[in-house]
Protein backbone atom coordinates (compact mmCIF):
# COMPACT_ATOMS: atom_id res chain seq x y z
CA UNK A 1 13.63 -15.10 9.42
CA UNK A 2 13.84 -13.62 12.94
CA UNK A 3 11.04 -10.55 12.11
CA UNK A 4 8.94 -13.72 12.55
CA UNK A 5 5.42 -12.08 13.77
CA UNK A 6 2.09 -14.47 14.56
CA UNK A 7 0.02 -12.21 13.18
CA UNK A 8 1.43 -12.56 10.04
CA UNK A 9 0.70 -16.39 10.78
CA UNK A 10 -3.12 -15.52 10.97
CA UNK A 11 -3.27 -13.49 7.95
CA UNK A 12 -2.06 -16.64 6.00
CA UNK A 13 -4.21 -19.24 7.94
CA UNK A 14 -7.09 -17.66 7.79
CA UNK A 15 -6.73 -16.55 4.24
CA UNK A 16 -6.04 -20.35 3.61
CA UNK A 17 -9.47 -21.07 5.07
CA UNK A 18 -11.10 -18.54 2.85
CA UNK A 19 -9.72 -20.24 -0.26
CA UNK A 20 -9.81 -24.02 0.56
CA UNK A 21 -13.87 -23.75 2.44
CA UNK A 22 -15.79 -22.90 -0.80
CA UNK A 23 -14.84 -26.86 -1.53
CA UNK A 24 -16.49 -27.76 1.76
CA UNK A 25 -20.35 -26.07 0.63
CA UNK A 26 -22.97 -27.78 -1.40
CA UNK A 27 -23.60 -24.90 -3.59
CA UNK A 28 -21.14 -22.58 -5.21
CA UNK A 29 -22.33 -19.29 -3.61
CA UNK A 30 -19.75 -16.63 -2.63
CA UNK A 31 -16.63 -19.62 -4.24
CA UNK A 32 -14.92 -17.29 -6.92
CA UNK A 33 -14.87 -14.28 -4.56
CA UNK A 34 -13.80 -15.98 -1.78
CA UNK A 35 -10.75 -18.31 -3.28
CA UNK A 36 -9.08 -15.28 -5.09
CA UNK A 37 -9.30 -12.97 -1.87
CA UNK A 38 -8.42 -15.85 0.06
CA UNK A 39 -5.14 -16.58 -2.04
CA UNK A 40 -4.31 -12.80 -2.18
CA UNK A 41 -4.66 -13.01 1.34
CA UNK A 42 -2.85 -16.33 1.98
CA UNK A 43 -0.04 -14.68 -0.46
CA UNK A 44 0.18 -11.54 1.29
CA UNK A 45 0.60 -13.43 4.78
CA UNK A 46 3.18 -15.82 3.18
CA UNK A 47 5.45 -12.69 1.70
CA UNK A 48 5.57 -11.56 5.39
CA UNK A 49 6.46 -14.33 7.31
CA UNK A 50 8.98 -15.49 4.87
CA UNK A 51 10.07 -11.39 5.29
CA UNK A 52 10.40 -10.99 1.90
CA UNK A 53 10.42 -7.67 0.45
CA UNK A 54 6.55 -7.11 -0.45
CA UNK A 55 3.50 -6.31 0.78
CA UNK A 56 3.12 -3.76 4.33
CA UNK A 57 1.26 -5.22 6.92
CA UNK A 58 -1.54 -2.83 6.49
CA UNK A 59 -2.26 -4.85 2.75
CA UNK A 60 -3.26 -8.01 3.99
CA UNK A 61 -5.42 -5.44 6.02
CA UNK A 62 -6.91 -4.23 3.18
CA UNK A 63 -7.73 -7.64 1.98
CA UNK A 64 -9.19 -9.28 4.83
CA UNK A 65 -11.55 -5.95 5.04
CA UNK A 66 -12.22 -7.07 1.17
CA UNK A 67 -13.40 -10.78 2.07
CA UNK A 68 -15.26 -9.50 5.01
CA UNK A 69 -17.43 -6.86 2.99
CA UNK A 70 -17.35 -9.39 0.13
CA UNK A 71 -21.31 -11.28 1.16
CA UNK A 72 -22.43 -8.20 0.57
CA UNK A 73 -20.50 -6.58 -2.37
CA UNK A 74 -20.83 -10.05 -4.16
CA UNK A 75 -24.48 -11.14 -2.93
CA UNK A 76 -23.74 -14.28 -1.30
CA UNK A 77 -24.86 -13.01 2.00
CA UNK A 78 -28.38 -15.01 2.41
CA UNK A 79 -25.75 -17.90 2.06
CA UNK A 80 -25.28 -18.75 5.58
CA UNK A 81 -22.00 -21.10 4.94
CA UNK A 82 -20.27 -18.67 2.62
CA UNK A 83 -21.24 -15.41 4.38
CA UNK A 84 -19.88 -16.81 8.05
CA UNK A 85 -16.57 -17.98 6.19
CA UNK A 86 -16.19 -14.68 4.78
CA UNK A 87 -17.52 -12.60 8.12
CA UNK A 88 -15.04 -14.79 10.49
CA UNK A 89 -12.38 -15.10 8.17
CA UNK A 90 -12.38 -11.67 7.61
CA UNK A 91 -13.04 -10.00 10.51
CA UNK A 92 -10.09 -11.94 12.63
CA UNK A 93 -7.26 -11.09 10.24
CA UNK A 94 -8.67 -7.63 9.92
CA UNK A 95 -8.36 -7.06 13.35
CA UNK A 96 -5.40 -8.99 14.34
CA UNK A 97 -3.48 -6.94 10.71
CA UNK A 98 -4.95 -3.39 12.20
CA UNK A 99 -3.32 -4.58 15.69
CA UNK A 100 0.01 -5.51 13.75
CA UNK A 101 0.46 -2.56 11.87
CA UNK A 102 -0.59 -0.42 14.63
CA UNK A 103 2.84 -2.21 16.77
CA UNK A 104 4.66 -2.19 13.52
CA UNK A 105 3.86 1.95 13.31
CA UNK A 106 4.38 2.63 16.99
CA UNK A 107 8.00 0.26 16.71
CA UNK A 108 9.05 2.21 13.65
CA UNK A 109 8.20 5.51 15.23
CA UNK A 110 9.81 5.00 18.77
């Protein structure tokens, strides 16, 4: 338990967000996308800070890149609730994983 990293932390929080705010919305727009990324997400941050042996830290990456394209790839974008879940959830674990995996390269290469 000591490779303990917050970013990891973010990863799952905000991938609990994008799975537990479709139940928030009046309308369904954007829900079945957003739950399953968000629990692949969620899942992915959970494997890491528990250090288990599974996913790099570049694949809950790839999946909050996936819920923050998804108002668009989907079509729930003119869905202002959905979309901002998606664009917010999204775009801070994309940016805090790219900054992890960046320091997890640059650790594992020094």
């Amino acid at each position: 338990m000591g490779n303990f990293s917050w970013q990891d932390g973010v990863a799952f929080v905000a991938g609990l967000a994008a799975l537990l705010a479709p139940g928030l919305w009046a309308d369904d727009a954007g829900a079945q996308p957003l739950m399953v990324l968000g629990a692949l997400l969620a899942l992915a941050g959970l494997y890491a800070l528990l250090a288990a042996a599974g996913p790099q830290a570049w694949t809950s990456t790839a999946f909050a890149v996936l819920i923050f394209v998804s108002p668009w790839a989907f079509g729930f974008s003119g869905n202002d609730a959905a979309a901002w879940t998606a664009w917010i959830t999204g775009g801070v674990a994309a940016i805090v994983g790219l900054w992890g995996a960046t320091q997890a390269r640059s650790t594992t290469t020094a």
